[in-house]
C-alpha atoms as a PDB file:
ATOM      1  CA  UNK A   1     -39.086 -37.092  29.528  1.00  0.00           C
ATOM      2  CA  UNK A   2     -37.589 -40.348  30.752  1.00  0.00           C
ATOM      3  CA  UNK A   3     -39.301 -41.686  33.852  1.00  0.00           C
ATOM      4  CA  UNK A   4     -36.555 -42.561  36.548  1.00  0.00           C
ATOM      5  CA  UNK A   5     -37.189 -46.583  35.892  1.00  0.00           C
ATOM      6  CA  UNK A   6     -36.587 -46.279  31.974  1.00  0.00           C
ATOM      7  CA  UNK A   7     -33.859 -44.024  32.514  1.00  0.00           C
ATOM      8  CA  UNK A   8     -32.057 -46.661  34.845  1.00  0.00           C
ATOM      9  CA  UNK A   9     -32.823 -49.463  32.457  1.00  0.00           C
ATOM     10  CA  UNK A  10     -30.616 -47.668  29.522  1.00  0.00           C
ATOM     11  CA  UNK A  11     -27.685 -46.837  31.475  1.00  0.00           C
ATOM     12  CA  UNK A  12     -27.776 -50.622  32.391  1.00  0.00           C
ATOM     13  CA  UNK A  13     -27.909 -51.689  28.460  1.00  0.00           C
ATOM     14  CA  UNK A  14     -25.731 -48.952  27.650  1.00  0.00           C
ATOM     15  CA  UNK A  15     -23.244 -49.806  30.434  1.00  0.00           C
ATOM     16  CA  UNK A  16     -23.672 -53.440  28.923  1.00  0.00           C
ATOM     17  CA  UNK A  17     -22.677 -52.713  25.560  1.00  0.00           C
ATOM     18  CA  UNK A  18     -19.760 -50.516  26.643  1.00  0.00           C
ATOM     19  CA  UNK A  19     -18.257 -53.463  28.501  1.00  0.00           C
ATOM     20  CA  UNK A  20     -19.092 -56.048  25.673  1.00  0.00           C
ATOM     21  CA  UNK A  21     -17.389 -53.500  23.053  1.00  0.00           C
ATOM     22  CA  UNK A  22     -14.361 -52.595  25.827  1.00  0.00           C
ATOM     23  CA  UNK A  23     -13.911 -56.732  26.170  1.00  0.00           C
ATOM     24  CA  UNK A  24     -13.804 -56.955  22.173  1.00  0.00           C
ATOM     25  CA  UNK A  25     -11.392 -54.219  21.705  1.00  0.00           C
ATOM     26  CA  UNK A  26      -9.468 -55.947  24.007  1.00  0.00           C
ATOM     27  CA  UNK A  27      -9.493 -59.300  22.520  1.00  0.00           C
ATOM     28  CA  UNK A  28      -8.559 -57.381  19.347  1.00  0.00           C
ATOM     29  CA  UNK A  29      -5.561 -55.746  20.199  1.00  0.00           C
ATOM     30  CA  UNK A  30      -4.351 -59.355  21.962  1.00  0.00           C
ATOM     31  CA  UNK A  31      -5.218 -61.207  18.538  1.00  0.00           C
ATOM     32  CA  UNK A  32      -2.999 -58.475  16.209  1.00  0.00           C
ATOM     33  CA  UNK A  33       0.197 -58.724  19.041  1.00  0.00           C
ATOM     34  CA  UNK A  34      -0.373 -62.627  18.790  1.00  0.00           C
ATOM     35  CA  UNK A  35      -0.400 -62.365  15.168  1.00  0.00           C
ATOM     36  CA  UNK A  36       2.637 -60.289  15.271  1.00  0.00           C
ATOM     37  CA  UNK A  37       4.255 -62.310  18.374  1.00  0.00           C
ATOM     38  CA  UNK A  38       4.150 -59.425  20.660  1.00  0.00           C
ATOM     39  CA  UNK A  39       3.178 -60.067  24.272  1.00  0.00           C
ATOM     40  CA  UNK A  40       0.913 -57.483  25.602  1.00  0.00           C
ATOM     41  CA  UNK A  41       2.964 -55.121  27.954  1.00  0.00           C
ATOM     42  CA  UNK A  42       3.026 -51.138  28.970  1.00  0.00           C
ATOM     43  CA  UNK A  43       0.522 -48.724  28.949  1.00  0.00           C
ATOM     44  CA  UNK A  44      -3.720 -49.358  27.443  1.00  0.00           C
ATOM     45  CA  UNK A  45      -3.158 -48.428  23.506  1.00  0.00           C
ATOM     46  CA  UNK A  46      -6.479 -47.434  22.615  1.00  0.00           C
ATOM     47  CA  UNK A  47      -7.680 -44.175  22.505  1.00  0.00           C
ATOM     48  CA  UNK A  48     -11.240 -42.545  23.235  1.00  0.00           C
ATOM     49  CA  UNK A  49     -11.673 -41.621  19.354  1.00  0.00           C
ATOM     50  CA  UNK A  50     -11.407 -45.005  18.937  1.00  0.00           C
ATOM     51  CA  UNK A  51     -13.234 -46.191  22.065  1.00  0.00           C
ATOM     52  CA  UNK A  52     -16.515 -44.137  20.409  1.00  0.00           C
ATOM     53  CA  UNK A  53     -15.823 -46.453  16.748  1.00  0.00           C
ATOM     54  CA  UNK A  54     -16.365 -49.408  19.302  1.00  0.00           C
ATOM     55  CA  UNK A  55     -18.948 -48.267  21.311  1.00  0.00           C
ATOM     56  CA  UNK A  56     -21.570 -47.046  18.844  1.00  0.00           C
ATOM     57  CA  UNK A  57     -22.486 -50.421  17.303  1.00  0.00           C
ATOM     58  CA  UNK A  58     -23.059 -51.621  20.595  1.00  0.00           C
ATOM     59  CA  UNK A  59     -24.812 -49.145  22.017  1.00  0.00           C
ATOM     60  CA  UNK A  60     -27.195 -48.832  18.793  1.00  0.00           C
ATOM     61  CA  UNK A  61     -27.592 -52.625  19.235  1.00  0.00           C
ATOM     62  CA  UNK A  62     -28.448 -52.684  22.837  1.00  0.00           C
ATOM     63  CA  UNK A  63     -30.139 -49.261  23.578  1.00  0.00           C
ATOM     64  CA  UNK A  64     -31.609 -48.986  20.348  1.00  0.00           C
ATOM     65  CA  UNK A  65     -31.417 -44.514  19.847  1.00  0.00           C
ATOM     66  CA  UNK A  66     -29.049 -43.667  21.989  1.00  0.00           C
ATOM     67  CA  UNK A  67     -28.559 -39.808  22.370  1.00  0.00           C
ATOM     68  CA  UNK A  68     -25.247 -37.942  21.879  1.00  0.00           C
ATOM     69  CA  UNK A  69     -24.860 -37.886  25.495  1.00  0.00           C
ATOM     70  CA  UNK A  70     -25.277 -41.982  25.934  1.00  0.00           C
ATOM     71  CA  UNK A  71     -22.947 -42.341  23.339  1.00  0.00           C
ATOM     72  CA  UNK A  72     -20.792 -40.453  24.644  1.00  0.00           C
ATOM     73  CA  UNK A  73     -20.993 -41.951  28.513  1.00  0.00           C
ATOM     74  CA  UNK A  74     -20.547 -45.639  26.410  1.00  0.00           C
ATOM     75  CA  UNK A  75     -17.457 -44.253  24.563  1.00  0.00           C
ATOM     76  CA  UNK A  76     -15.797 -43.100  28.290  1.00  0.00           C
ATOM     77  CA  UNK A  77     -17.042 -46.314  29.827  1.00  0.00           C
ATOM     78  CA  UNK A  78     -15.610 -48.456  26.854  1.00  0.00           C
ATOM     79  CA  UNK A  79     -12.407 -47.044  27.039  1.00  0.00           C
ATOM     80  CA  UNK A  80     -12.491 -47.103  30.791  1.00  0.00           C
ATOM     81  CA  UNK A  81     -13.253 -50.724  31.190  1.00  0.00           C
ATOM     82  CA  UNK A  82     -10.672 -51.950  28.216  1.00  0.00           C
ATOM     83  CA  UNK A  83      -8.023 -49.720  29.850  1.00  0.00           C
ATOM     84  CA  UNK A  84      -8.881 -51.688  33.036  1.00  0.00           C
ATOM     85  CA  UNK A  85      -8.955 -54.792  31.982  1.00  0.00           C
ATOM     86  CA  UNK A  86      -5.566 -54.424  29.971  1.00  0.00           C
ATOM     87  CA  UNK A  87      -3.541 -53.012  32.544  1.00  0.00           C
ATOM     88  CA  UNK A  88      -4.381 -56.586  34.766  1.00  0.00           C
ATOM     89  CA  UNK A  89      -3.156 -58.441  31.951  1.00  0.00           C
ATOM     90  CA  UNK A  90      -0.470 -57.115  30.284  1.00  0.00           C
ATOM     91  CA  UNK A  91       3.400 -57.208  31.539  1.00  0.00           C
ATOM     92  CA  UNK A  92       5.003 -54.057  32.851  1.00  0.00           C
ATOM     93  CA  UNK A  93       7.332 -52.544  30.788  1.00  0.00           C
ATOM     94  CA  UNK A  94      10.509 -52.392  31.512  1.00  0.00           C
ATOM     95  CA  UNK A  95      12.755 -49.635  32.456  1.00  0.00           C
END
């Protein structure tokens, strides 16, 4: 079992990686609507399936094994935190 001080100091890497992987998924997305001269606007795009395909490499990269649970909290982190960050940037839709 994971003493309290180990277990603190994965959630911090894994909570690390899911932000680095949320901030490249983001950067993505802009680069293909740039590419296609779309301006960012409406609703986050992503989904969670595809918030766990960014996660993972992350998380394995930062946190080493990660358990299904840790990869799971990274994939709802990652897609929390790219949701987050897209909604400040991009332009509301209109109605």
């Amino acid at each position: 079992m994971k003493n309290s001080s180990t277990g603190s100091r994965r959630r911090a890497l894994l909570e690390r990686a899911a932000d680095q992987a949320a901030d490249e998924w983001v950067e993505h997305i802009n680069r293909e609507l740039l590419a296609e001269q779309r301006t960012p606007a409406g609703g986050w795009p992503g989904t969670v399936g595809e918030a766990r395909t960014w996660s993972r490499p992350y998380a394995l990269r930062l946190a080493g094994c990660p358990t299904a649970e840790e990869l799971e909290f990274s994939a709802k982190r990652t897609y929390a935190h790219a949701r987050g960050k897209w909604l400040k940037r991009a332009q509301p839709t209109r109605k």
